[in-house]
PDB file of N, CA and C in Angstrom:
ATOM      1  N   UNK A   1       6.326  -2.805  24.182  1.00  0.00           N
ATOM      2  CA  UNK A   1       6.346  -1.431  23.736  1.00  0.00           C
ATOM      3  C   UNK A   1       6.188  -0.518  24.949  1.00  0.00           C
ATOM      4  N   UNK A   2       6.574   0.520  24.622  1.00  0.00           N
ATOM      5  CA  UNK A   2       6.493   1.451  26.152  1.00  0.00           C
ATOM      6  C   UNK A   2       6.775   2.979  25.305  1.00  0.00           C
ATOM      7  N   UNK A   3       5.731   4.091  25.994  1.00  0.00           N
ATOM      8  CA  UNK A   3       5.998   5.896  25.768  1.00  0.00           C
ATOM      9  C   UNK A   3       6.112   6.231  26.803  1.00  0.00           C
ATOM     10  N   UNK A   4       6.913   7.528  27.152  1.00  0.00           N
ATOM     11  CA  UNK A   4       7.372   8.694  27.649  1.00  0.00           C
ATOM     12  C   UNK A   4       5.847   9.503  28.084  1.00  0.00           C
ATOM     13  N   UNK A   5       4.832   9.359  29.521  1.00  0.00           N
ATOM     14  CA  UNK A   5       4.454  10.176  29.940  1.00  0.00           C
ATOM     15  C   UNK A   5       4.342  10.693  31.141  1.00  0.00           C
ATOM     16  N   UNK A   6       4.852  12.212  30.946  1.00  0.00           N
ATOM     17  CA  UNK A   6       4.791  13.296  31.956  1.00  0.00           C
ATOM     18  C   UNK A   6       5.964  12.518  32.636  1.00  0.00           C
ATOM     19  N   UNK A   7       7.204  12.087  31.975  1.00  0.00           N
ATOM     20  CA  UNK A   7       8.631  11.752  32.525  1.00  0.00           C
ATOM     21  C   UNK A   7       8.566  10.606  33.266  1.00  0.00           C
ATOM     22  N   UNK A   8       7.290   9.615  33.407  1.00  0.00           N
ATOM     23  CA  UNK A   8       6.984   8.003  33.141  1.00  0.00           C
ATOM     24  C   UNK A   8       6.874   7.196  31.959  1.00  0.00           C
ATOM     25  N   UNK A   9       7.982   6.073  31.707  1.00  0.00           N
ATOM     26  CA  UNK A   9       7.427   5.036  30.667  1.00  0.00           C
ATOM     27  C   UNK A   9       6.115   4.350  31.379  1.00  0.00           C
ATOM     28  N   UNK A  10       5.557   4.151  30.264  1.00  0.00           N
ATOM     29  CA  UNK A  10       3.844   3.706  30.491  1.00  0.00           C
ATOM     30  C   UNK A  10       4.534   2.427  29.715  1.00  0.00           C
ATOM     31  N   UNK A  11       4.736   1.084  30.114  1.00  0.00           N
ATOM     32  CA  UNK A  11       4.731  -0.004  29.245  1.00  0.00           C
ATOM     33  C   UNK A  11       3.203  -0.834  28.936  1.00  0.00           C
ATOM     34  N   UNK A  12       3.138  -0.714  27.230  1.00  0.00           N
ATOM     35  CA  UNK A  12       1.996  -1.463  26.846  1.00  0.00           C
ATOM     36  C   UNK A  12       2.200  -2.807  25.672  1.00  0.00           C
ATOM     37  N   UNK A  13       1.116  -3.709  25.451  1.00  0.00           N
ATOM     38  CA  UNK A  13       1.756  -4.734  24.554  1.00  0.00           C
ATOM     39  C   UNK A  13       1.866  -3.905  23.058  1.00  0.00           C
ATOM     40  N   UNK A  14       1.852  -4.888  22.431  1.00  0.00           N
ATOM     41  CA  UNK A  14       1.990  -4.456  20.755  1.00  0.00           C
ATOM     42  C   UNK A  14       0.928  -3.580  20.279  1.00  0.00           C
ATOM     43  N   UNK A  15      -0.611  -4.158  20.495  1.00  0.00           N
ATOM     44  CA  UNK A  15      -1.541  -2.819  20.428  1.00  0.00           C
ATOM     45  C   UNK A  15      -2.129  -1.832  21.172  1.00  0.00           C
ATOM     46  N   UNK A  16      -1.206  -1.722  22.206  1.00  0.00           N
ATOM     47  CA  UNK A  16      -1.193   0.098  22.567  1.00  0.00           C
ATOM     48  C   UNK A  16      -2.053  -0.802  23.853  1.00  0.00           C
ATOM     49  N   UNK A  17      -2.142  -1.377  24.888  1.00  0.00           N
ATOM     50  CA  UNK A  17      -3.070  -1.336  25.579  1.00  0.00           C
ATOM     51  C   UNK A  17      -1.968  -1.445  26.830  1.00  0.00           C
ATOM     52  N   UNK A  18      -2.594  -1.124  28.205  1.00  0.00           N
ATOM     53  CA  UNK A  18      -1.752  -0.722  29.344  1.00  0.00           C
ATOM     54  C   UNK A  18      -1.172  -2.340  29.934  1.00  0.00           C
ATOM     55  N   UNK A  19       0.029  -2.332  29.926  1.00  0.00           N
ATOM     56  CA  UNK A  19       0.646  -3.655  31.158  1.00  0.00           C
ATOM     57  C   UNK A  19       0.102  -3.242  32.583  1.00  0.00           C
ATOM     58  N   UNK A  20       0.129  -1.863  32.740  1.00  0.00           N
ATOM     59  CA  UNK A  20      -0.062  -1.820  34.173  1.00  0.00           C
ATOM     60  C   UNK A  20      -1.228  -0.956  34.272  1.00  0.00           C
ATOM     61  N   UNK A  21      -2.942  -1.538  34.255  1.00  0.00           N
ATOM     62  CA  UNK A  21      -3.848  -0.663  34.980  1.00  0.00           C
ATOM     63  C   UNK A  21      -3.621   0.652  35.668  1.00  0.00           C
ATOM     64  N   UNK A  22      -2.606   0.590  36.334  1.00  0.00           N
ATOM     65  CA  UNK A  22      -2.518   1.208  38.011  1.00  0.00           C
ATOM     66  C   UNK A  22      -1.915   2.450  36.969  1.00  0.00           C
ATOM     67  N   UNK A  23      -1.185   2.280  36.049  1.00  0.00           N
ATOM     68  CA  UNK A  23      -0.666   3.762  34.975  1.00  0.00           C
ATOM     69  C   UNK A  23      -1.480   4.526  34.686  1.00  0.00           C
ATOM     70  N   UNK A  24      -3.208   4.156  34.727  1.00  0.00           N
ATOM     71  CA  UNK A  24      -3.957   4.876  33.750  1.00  0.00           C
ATOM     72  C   UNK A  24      -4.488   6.121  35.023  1.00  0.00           C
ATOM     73  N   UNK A  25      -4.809   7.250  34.163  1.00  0.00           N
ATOM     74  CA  UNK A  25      -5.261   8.363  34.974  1.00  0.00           C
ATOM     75  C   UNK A  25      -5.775   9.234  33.279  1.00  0.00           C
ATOM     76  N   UNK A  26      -6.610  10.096  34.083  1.00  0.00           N
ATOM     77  CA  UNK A  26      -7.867  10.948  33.195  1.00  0.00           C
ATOM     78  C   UNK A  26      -6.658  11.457  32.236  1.00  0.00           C
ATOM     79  N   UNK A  27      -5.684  12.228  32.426  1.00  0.00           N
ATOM     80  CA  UNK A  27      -4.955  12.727  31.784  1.00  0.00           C
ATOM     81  C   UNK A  27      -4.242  12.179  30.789  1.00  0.00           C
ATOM     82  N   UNK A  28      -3.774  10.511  31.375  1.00  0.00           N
ATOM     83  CA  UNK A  28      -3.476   9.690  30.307  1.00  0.00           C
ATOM     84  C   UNK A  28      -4.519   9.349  29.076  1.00  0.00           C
ATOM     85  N   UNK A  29      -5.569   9.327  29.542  1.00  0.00           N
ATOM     86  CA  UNK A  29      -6.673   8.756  28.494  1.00  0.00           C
ATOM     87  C   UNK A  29      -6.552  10.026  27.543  1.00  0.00           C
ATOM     88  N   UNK A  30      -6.544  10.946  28.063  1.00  0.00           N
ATOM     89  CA  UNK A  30      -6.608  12.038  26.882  1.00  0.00           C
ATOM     90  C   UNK A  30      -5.607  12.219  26.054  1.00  0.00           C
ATOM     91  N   UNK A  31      -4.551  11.882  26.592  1.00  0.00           N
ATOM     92  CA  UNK A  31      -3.063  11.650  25.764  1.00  0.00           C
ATOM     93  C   UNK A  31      -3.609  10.738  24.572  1.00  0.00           C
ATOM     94  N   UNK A  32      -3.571   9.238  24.998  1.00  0.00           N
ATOM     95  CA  UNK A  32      -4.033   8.267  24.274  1.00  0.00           C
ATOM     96  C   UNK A  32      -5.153   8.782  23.121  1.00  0.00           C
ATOM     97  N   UNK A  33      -5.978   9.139  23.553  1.00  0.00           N
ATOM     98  CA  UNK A  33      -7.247   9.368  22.787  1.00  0.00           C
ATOM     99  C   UNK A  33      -6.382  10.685  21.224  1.00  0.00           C
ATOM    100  N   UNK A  34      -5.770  11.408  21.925  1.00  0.00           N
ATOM    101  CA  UNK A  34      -5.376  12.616  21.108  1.00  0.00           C
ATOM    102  C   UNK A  34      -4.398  11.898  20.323  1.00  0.00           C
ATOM    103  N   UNK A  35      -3.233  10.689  20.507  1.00  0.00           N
ATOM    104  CA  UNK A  35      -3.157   9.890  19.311  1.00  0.00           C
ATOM    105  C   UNK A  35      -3.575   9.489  18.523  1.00  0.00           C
ATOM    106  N   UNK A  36      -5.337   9.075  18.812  1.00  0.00           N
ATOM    107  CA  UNK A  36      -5.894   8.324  18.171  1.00  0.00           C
ATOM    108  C   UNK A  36      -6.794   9.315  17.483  1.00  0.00           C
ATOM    109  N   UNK A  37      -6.250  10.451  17.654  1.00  0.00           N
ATOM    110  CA  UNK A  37      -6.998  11.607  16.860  1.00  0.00           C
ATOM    111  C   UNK A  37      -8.445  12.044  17.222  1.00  0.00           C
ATOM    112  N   UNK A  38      -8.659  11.705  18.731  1.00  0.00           N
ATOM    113  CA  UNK A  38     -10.189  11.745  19.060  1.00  0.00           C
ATOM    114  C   UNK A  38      -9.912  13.051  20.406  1.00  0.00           C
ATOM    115  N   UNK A  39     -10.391  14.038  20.402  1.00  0.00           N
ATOM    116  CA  UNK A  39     -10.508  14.514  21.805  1.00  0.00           C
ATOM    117  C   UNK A  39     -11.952  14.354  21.806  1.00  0.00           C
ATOM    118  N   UNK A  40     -11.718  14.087  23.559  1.00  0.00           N
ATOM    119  CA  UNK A  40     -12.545  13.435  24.384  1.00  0.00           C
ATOM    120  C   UNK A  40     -13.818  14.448  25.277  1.00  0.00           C
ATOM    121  N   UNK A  41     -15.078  13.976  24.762  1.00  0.00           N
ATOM    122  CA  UNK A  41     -16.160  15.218  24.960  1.00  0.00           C
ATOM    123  C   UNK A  41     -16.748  14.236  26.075  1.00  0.00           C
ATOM    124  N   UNK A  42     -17.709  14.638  26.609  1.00  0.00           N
ATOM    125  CA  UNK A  42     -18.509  14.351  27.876  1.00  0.00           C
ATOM    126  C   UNK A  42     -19.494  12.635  27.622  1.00  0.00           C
ATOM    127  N   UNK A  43     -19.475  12.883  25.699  1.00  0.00           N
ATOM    128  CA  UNK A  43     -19.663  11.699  25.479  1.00  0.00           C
ATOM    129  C   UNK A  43     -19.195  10.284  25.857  1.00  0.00           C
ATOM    130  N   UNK A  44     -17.632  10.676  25.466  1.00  0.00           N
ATOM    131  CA  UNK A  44     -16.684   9.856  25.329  1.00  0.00           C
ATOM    132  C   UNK A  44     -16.328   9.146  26.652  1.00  0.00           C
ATOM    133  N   UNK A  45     -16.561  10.450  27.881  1.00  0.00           N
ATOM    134  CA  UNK A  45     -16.034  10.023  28.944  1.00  0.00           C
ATOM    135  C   UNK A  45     -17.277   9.091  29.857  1.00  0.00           C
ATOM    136  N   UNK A  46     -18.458   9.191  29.295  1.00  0.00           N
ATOM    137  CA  UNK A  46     -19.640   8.582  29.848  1.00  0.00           C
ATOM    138  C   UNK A  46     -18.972   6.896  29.371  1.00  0.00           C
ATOM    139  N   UNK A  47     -18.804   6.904  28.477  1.00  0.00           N
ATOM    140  CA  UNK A  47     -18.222   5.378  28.130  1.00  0.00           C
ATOM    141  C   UNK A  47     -17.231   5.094  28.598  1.00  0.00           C
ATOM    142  N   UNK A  48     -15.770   5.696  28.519  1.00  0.00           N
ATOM    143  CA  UNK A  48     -14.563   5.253  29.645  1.00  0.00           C
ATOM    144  C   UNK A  48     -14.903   5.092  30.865  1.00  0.00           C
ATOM    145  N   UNK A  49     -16.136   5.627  31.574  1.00  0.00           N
ATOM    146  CA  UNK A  49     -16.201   5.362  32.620  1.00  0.00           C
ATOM    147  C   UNK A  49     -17.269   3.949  32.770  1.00  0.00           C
ATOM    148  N   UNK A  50     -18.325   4.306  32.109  1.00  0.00           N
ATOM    149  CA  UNK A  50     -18.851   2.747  31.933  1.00  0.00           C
ATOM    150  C   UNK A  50     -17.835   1.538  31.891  1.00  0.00           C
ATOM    151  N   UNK A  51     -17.088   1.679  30.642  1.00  0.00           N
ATOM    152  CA  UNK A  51     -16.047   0.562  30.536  1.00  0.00           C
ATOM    153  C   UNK A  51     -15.372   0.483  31.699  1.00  0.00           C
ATOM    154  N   UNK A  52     -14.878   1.082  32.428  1.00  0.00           N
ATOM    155  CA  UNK A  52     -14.241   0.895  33.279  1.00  0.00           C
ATOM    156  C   UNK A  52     -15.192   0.442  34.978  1.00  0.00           C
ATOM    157  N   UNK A  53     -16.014   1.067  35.020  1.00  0.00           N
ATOM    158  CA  UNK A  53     -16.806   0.634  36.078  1.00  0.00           C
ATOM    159  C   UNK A  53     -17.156  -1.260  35.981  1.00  0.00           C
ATOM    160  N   UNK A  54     -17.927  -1.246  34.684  1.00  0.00           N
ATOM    161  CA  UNK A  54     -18.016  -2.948  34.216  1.00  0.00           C
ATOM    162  C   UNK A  54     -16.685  -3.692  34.524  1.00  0.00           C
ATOM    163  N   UNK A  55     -15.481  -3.105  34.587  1.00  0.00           N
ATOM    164  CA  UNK A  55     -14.646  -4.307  34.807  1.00  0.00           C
ATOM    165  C   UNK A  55     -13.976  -4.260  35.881  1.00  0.00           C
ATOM    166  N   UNK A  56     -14.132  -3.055  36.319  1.00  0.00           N
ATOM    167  CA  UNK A  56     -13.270  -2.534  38.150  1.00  0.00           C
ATOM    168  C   UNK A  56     -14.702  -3.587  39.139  1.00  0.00           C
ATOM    169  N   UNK A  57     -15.636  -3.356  38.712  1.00  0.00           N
ATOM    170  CA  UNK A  57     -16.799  -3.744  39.692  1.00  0.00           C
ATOM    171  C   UNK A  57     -17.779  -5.078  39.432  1.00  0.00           C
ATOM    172  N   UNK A  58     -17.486  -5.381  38.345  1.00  0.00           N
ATOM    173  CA  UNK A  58     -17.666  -6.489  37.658  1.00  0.00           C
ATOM    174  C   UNK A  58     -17.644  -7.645  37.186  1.00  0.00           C
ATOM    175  N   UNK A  59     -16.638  -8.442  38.178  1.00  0.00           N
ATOM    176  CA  UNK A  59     -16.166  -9.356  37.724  1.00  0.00           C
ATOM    177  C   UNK A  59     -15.213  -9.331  36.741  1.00  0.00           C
ATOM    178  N   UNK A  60     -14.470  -8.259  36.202  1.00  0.00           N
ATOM    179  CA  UNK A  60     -14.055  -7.701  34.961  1.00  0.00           C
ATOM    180  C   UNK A  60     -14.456  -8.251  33.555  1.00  0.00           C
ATOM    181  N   UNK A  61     -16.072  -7.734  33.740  1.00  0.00           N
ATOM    182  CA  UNK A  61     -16.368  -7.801  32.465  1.00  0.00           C
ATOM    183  C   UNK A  61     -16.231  -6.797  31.580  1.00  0.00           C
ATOM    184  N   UNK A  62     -15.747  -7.000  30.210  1.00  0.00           N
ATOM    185  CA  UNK A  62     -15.466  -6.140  28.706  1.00  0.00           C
ATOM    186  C   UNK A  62     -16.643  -5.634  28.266  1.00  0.00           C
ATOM    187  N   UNK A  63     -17.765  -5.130  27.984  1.00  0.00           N
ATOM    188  CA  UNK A  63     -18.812  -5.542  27.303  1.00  0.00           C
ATOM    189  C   UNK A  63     -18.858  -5.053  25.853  1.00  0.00           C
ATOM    190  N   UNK A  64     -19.588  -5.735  24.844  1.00  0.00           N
ATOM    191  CA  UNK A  64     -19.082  -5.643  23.495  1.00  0.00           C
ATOM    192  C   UNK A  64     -19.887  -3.767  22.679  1.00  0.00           C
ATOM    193  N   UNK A  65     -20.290  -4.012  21.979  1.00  0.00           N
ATOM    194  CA  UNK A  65     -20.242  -2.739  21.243  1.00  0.00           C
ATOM    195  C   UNK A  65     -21.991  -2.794  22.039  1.00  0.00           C
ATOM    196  N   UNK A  66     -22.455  -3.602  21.588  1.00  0.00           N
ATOM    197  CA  UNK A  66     -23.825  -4.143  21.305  1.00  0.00           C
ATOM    198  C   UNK A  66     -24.385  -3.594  22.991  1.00  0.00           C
ATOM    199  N   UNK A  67     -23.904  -4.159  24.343  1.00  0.00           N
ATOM    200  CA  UNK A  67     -23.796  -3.726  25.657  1.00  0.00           C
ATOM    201  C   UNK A  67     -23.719  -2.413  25.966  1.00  0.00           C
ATOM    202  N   UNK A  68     -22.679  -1.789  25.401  1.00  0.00           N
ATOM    203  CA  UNK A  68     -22.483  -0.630  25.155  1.00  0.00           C
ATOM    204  C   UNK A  68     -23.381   0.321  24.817  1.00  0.00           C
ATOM    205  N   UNK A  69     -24.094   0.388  23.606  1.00  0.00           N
ATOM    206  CA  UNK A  69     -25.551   0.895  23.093  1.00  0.00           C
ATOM    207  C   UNK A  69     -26.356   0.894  23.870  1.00  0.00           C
ATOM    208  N   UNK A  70     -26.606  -0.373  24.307  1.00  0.00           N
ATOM    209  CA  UNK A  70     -27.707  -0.489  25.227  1.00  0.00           C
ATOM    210  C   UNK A  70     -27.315   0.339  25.847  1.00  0.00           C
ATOM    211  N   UNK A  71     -26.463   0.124  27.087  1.00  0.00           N
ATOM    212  CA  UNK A  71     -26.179   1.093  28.358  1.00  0.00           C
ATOM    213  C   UNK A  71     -25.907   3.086  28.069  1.00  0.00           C
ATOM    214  N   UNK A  72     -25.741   3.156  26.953  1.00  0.00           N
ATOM    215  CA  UNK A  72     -25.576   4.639  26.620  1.00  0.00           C
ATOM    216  C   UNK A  72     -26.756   5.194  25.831  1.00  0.00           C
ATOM    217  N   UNK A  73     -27.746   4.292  25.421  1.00  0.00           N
ATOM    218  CA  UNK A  73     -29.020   4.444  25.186  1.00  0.00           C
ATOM    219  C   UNK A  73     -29.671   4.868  25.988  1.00  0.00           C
ATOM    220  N   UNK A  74     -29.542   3.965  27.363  1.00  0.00           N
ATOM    221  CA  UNK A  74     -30.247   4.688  28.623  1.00  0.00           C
ATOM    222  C   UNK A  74     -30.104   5.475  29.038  1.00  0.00           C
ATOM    223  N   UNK A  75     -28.760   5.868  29.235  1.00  0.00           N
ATOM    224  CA  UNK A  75     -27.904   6.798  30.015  1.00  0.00           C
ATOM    225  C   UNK A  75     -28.197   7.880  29.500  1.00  0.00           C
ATOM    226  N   UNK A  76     -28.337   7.963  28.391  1.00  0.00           N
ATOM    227  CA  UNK A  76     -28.160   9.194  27.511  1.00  0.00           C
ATOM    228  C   UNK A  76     -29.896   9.726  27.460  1.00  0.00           C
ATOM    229  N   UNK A  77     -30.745   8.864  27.300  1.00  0.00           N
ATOM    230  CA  UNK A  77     -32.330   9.003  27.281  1.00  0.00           C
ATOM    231  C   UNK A  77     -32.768   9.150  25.863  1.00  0.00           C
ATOM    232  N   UNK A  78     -31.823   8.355  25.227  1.00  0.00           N
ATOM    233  CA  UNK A  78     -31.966   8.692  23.718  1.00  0.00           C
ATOM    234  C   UNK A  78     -31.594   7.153  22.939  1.00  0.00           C
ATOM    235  N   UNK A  79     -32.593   6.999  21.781  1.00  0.00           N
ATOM    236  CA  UNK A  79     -32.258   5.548  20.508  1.00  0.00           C
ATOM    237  C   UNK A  79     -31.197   5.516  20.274  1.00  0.00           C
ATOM    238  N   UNK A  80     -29.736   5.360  20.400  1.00  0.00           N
ATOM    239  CA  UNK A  80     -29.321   5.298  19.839  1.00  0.00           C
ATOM    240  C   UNK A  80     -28.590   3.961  18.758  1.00  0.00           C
ATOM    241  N   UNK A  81     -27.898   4.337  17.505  1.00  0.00           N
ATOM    242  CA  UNK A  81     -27.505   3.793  16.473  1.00  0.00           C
ATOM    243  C   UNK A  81     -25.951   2.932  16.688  1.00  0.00           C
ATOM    244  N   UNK A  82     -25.892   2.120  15.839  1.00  0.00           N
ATOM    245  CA  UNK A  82     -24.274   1.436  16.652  1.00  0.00           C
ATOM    246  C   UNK A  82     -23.259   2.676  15.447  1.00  0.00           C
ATOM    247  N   UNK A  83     -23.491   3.357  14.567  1.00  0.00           N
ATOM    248  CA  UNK A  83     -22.978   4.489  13.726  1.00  0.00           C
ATOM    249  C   UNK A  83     -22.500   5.674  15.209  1.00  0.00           C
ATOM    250  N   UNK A  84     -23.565   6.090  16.048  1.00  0.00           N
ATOM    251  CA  UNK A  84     -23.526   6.838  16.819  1.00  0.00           C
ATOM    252  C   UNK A  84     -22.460   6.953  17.765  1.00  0.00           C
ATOM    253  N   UNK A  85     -22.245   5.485  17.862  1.00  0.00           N
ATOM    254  CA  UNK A  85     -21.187   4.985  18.857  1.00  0.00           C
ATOM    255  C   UNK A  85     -19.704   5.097  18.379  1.00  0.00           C
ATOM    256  N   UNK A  86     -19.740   3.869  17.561  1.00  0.00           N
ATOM    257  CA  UNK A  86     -19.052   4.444  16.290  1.00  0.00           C
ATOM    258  C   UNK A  86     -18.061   5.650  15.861  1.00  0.00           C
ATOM    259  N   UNK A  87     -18.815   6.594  15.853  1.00  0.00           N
ATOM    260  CA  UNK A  87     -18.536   8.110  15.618  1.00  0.00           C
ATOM    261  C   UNK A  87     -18.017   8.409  16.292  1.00  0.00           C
ATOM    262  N   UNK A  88     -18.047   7.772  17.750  1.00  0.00           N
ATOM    263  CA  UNK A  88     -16.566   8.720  18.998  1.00  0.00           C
ATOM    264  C   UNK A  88     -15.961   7.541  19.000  1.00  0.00           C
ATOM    265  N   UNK A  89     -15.731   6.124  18.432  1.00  0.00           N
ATOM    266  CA  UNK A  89     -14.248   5.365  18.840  1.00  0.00           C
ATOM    267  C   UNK A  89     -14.260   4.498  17.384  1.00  0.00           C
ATOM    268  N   UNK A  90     -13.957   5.163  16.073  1.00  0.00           N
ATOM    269  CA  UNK A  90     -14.236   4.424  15.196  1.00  0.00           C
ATOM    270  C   UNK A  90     -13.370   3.375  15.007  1.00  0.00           C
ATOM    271  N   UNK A  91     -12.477   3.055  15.913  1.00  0.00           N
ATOM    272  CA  UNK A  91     -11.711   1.723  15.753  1.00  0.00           C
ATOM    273  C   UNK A  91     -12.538   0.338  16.360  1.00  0.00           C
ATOM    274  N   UNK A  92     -13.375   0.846  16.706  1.00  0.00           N
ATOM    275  CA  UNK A  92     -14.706  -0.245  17.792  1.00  0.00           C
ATOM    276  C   UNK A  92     -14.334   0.090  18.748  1.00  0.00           C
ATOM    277  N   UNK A  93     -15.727   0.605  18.986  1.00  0.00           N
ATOM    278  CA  UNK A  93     -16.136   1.417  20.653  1.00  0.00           C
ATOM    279  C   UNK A  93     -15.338   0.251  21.963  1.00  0.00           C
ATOM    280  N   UNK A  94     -15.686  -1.045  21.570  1.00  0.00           N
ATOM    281  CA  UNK A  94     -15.373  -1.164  22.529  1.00  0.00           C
ATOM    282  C   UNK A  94     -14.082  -2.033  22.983  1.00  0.00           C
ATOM    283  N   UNK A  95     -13.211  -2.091  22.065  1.00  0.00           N
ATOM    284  CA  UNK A  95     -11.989  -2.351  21.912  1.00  0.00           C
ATOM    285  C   UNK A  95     -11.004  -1.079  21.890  1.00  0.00           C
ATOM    286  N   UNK A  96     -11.392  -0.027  21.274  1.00  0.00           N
ATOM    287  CA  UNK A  96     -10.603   1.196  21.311  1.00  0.00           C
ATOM    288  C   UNK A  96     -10.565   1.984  22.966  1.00  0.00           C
ATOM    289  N   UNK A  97     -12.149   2.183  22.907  1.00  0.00           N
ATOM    290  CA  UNK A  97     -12.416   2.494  24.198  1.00  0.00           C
ATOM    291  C   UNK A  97     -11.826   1.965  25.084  1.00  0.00           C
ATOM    292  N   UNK A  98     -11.501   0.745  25.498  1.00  0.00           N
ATOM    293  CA  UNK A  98     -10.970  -0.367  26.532  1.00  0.00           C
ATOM    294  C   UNK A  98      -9.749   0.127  26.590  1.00  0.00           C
ATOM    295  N   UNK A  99      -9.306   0.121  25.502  1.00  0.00           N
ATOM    296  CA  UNK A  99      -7.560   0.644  25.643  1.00  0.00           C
ATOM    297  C   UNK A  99      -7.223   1.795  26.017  1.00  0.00           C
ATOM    298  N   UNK A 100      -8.555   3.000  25.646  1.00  0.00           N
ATOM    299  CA  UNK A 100      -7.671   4.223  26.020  1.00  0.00           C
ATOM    300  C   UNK A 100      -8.804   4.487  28.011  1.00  0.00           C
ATOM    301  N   UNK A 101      -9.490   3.339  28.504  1.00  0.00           N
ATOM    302  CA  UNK A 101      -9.633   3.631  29.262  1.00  0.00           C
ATOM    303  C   UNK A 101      -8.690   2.546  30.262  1.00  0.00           C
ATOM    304  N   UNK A 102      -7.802   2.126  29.557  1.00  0.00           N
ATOM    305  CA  UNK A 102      -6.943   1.686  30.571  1.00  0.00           C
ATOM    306  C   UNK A 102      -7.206  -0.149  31.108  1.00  0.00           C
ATOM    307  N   UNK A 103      -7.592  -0.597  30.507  1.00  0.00           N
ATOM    308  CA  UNK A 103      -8.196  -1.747  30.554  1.00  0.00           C
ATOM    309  C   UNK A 103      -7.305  -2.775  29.624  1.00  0.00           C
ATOM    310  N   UNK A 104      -6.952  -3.964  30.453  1.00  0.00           N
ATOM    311  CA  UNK A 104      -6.326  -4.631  29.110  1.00  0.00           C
ATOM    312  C   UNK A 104      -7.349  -5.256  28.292  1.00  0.00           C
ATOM    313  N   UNK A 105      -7.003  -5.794  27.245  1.00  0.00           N
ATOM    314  CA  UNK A 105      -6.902  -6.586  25.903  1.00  0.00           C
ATOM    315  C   UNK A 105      -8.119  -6.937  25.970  1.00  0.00           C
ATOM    316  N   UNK A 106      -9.141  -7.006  25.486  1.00  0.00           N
ATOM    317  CA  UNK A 106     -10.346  -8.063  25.087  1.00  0.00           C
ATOM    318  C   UNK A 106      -9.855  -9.188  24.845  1.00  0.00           C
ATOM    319  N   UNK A 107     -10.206 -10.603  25.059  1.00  0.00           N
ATOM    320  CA  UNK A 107     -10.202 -11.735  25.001  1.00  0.00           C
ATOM    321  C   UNK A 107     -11.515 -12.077  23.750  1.00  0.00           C
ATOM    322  N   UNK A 108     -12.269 -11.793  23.899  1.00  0.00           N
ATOM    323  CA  UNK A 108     -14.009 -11.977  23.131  1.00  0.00           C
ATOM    324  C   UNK A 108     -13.449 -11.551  21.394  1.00  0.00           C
ATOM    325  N   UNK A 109     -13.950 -12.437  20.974  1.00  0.00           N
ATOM    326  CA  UNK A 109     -14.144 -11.709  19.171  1.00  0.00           C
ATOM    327  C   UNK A 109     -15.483 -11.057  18.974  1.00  0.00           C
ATOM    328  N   UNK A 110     -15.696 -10.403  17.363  1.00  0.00           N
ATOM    329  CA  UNK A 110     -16.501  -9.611  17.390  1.00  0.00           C
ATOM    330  C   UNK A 110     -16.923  -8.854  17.947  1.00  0.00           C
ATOM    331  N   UNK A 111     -17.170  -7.496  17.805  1.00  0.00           N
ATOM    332  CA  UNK A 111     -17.055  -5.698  18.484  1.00  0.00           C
ATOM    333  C   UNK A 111     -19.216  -6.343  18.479  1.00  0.00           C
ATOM    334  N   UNK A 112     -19.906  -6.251  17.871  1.00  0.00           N
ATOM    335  CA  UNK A 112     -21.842  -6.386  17.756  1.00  0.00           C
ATOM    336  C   UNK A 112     -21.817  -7.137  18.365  1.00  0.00           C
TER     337      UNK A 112
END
């Protein structure tokens, strides 16, 4: 599969996720995200960048929903709920997230 942005095809597999890393840029994520009917608040971008730091610096690790919480629990200085998370990528934070931050495919089952 492949879209038309800013007069580049972006080729991705069947569920929307990038063939080529090197395509993704801030502007793309917001494209992506505004498909997915989400614009992207300061929240959102604290996690694309998490996700993306974990796997640029990481050994490319994914980390699941559950990782996620944790790390935006801290970050944030606040309890938070896996609903909370949730609420900015309701397709699973961290499968949705992954894709619109440019990251391929999860390999791992289960999002908790």
């Amino acid at each position: 599969m492949a879209f038309e942005f800013e007069g580049k095809t972006i080729e991705t597999n069947e569920k929307g996720y990038l063939e080529n890393q090197s395509d993704w840029s801030e502007d793309l994520a917001r494209f992506m995200a505004a498909e997915d009917g989400i614009e992207l608040t300061d929240r959102h971008w604290d996690i694309l960048n998490y996700l993306r730091e974990e796997f640029f610096d990481n050994h490319e690790s994914q980390p699941n929903t559950r990782a996620i919480l944790k790390a935006m629990s801290a970050q944030w200085g606040e309890k938070l709920k896996q609903k909370d998370i949730y609420d900015l990528f309701p397709q699973d934070p961290s499968k949705q997230g992954g894709r619109i931050a440019g990251l391929p495919e999860s390999r791992r089952k289960g999002g908790y």
